[in-house]
C-alpha atoms as a PDB file:
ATOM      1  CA  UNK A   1      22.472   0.639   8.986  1.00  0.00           C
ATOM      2  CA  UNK A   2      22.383  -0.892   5.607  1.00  0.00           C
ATOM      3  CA  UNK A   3      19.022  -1.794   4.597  1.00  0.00           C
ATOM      4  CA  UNK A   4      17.938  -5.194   2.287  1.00  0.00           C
ATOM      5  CA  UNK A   5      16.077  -3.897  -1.054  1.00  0.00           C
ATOM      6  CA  UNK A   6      12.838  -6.399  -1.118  1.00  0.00           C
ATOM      7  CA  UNK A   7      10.366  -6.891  -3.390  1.00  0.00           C
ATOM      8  CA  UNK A   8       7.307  -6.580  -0.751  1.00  0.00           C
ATOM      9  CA  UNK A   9       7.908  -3.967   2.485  1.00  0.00           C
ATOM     10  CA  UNK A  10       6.127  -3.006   5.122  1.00  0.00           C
ATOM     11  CA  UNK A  11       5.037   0.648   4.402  1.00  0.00           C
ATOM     12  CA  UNK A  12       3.973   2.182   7.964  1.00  0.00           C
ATOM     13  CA  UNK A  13       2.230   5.354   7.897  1.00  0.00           C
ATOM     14  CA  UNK A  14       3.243   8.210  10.162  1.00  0.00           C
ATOM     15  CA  UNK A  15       0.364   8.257  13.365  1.00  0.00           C
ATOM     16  CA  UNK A  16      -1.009  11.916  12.176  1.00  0.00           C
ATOM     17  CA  UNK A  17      -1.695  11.065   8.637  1.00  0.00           C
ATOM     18  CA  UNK A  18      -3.508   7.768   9.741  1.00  0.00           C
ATOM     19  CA  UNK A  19      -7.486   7.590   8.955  1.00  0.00           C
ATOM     20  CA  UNK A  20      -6.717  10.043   6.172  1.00  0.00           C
ATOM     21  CA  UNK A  21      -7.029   8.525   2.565  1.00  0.00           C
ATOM     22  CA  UNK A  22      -8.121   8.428  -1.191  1.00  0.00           C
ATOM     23  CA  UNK A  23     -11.336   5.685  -0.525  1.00  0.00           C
ATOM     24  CA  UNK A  24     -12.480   7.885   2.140  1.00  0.00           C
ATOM     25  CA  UNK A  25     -11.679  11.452   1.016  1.00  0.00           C
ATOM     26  CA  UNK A  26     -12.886  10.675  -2.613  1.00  0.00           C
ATOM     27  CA  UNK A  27     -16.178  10.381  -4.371  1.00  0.00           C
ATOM     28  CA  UNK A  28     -17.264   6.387  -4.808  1.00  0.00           C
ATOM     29  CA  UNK A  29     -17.329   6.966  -8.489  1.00  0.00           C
ATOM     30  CA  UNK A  30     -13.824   8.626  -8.844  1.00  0.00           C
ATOM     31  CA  UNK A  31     -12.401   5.976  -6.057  1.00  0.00           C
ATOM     32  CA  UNK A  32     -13.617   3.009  -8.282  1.00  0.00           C
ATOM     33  CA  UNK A  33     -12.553   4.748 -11.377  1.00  0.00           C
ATOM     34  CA  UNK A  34      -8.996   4.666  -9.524  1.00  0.00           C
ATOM     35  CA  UNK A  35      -9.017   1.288  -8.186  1.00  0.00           C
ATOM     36  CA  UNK A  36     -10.471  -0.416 -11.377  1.00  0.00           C
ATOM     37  CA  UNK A  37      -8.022   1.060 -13.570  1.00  0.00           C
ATOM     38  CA  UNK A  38      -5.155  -0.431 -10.414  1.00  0.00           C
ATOM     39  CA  UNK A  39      -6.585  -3.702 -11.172  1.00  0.00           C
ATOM     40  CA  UNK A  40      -6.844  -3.696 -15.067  1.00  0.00           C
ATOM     41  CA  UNK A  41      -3.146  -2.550 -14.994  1.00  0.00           C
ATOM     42  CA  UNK A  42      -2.195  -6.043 -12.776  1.00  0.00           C
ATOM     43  CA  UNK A  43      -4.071  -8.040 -14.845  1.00  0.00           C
ATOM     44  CA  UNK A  44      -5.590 -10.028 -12.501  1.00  0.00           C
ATOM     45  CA  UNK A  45      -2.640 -10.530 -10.582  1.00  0.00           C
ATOM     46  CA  UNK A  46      -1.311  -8.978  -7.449  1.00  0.00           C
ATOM     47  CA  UNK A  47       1.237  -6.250  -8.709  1.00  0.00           C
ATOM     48  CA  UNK A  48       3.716  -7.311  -6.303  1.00  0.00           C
ATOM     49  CA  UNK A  49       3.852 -11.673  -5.572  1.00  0.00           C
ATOM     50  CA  UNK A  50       1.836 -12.339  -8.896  1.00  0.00           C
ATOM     51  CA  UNK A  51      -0.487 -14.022  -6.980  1.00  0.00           C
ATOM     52  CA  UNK A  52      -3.466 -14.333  -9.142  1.00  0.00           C
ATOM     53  CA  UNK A  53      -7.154 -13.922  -7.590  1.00  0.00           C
ATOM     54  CA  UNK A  54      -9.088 -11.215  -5.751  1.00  0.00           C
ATOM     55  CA  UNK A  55      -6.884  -7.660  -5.111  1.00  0.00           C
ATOM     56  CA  UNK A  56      -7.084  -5.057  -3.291  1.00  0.00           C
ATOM     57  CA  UNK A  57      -6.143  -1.066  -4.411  1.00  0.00           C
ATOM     58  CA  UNK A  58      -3.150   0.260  -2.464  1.00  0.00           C
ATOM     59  CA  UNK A  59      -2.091   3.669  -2.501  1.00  0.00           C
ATOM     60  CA  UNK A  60       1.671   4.365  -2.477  1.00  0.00           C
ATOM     61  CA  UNK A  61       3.003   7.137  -0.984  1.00  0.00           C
ATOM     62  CA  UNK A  62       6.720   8.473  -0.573  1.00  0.00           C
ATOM     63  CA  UNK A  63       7.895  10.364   2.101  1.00  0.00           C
ATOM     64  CA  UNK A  64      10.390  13.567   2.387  1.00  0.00           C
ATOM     65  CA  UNK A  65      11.980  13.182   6.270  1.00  0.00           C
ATOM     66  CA  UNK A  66      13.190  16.973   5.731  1.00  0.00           C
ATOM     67  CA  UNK A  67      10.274  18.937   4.620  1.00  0.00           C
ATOM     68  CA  UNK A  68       7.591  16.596   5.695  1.00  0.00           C
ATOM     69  CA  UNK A  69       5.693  16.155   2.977  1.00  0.00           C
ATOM     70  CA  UNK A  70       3.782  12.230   2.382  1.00  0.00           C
ATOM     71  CA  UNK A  71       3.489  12.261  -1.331  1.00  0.00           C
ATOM     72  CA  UNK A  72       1.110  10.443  -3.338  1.00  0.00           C
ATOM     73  CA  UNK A  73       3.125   8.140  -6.103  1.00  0.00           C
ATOM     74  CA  UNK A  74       0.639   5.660  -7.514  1.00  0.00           C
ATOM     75  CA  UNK A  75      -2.827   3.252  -6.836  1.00  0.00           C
ATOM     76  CA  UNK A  76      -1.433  -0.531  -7.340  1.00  0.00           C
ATOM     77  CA  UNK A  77      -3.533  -3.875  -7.419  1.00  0.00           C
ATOM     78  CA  UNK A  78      -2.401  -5.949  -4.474  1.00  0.00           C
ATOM     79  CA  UNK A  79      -3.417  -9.170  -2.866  1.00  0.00           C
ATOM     80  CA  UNK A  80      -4.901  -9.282   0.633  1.00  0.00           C
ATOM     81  CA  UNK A  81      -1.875 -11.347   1.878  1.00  0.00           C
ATOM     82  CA  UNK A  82       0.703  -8.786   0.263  1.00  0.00           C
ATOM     83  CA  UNK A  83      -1.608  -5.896   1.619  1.00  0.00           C
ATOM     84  CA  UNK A  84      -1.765  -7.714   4.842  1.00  0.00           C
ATOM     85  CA  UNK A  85       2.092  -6.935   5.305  1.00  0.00           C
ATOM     86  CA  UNK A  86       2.371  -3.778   4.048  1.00  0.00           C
ATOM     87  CA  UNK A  87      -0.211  -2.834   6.538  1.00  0.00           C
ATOM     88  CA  UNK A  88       1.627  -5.094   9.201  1.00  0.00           C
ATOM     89  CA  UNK A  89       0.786  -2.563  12.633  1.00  0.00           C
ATOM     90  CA  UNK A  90      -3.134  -2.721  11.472  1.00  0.00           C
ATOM     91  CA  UNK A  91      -2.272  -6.487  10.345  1.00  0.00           C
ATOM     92  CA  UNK A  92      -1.022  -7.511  14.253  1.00  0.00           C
ATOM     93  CA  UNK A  93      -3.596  -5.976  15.943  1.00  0.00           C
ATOM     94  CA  UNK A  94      -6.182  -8.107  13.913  1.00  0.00           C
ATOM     95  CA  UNK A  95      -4.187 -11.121  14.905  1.00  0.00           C
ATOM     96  CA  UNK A  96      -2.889 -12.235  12.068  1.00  0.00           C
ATOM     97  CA  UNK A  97       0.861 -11.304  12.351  1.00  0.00           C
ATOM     98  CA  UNK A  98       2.153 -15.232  11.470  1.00  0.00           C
ATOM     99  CA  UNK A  99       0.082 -15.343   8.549  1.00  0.00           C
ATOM    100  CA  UNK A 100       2.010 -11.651   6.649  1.00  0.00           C
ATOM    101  CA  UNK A 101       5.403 -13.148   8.147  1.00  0.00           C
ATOM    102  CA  UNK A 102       5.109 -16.096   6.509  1.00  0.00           C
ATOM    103  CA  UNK A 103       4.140 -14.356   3.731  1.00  0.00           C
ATOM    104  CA  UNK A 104       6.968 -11.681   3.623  1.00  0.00           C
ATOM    105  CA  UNK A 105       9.544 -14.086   3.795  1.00  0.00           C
ATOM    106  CA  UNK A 106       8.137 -16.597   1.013  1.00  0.00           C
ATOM    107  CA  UNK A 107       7.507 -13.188  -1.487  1.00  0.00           C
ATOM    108  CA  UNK A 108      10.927 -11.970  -0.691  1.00  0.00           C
ATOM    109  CA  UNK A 109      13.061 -15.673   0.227  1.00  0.00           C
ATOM    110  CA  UNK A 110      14.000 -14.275   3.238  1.00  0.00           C
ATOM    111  CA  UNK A 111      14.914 -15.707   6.598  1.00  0.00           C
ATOM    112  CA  UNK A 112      13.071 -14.666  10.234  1.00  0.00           C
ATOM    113  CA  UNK A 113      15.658 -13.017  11.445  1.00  0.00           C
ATOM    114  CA  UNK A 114      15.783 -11.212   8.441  1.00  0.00           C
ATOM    115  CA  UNK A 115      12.084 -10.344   8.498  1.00  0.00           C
ATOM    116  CA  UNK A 116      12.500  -9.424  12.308  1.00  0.00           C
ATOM    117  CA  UNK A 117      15.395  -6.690  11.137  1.00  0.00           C
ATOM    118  CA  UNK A 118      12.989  -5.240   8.480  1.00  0.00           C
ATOM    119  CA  UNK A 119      10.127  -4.985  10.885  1.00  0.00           C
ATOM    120  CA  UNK A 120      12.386  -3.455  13.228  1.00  0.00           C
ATOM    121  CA  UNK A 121      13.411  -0.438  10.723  1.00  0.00           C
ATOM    122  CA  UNK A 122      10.355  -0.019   9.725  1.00  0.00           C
ATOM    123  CA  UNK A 123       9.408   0.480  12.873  1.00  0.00           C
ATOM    124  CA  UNK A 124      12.005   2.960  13.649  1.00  0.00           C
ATOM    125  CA  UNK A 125      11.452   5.083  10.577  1.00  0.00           C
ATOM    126  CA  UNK A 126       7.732   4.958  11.882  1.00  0.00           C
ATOM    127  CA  UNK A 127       8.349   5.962  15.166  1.00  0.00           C
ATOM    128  CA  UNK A 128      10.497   9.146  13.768  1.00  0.00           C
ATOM    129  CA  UNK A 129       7.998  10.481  11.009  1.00  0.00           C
ATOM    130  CA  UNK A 130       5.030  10.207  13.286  1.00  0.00           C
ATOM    131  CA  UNK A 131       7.343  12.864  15.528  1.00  0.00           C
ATOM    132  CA  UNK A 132       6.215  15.339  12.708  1.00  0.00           C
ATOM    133  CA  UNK A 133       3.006  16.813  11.444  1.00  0.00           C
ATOM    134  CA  UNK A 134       2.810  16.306   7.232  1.00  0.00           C
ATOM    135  CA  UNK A 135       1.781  17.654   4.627  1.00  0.00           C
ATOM    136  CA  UNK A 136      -0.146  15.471   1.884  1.00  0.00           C
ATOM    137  CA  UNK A 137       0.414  16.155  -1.536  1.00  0.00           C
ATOM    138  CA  UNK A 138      -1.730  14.322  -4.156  1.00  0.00           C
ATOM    139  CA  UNK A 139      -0.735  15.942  -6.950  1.00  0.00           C
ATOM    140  CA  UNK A 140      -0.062  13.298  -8.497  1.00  0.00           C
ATOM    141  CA  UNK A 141      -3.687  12.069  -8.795  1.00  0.00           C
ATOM    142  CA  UNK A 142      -4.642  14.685 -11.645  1.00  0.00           C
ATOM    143  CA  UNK A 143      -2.162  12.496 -13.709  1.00  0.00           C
ATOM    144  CA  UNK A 144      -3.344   9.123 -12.446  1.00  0.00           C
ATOM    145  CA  UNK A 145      -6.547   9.702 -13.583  1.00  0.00           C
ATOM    146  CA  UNK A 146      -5.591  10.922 -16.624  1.00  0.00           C
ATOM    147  CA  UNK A 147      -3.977   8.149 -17.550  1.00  0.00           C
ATOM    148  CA  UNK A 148      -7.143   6.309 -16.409  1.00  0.00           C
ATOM    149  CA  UNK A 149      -8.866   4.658 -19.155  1.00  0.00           C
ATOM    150  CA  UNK A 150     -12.860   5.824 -19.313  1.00  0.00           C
ATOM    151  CA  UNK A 151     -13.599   1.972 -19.464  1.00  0.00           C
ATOM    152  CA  UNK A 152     -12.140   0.979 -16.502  1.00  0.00           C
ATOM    153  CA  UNK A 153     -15.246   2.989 -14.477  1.00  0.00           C
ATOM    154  CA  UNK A 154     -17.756   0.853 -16.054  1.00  0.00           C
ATOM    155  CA  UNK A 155     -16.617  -2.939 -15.690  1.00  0.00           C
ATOM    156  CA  UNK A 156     -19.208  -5.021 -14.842  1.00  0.00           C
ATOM    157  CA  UNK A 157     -17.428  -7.394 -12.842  1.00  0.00           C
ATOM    158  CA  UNK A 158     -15.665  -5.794  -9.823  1.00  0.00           C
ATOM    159  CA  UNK A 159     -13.340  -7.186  -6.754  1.00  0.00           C
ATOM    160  CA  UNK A 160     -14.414  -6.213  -3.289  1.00  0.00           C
ATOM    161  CA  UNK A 161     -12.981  -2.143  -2.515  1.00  0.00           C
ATOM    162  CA  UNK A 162      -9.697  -2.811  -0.954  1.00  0.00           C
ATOM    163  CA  UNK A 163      -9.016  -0.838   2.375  1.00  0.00           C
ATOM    164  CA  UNK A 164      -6.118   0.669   3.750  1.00  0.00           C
END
């Protein structure tokens, strides 16, 4: 099935890696190191609509369907609507389903059907990784904070923590 490239997607995480992330496996201090540095990167504005205002820290992660690995990529700055649909299962059973859907197709000037046919693969490739037990590699963190600058831990002014 040929898939649409869009700016904003749903990313679905497989059931058995669910409850398990960065905020909650982290220190505080090293989270909001993490999530600072996210938002100084956006500039105040969501890293994916532009949407200027309060964001939230998202982490990305890729996914290898063969050796079953969920790989830590990157920490962006998002806004809650944008985080709303890439979190669309938790997103529905809060009720607010219309709300991301409108929002998905005005970010990505698509149609409902359209948005209907994205939900559904993402769906599908849900339903097939969460077949599999994974592995979590965040090797990739020793390099994010890294690049981290030490002055993004100690802004005064800070956005709500984002959640996942």
């Amino acid at each position: 099935m040929q898939t649409k490239n869009y700016k904003l997607n749903f990313q679905l995480v497989p059931d058995g890696c669910w409850y398990t992330n960065l905020r909650s496996a982290l220190p505080k201090t090293v989270w909001d190191k993490l999530r600072r540095a996210a938002y100084a990167r956006a500039g105040g504005k969501c890293m994916i609509c532009n949407r200027p205002g309060r964001l939230e820290a998202h982490e990305v992660w890729s996914y290898d369907d063969e050796k079953h690995i969920q790989k830590l990529e990157d920490i962006v700055a998002v806004c809650p609507a944008c985080h709303e649909v890439i979190h669309i299962g938790r997103t529905s059973l809060l009720g607010r389903e219309p709300q991301a859907q409108a929002h998905f197709m005005k970010v990505n000037g698509c149609t409902q059907s359209e948005y209907h046919a994205a939900l559904g693969e993402a769906n599908r490739v849900h339903a097939e990784r969460s077949r599999h037990e994974w592995v979590t590699d965040i090797g990739r963190l020793r390099e994010i904070l890294a690049e981290t600058p030490p002055a993004a831990a100690h802004k005064r002014e800070d956005p709500p923590r984002g959640s996942r």
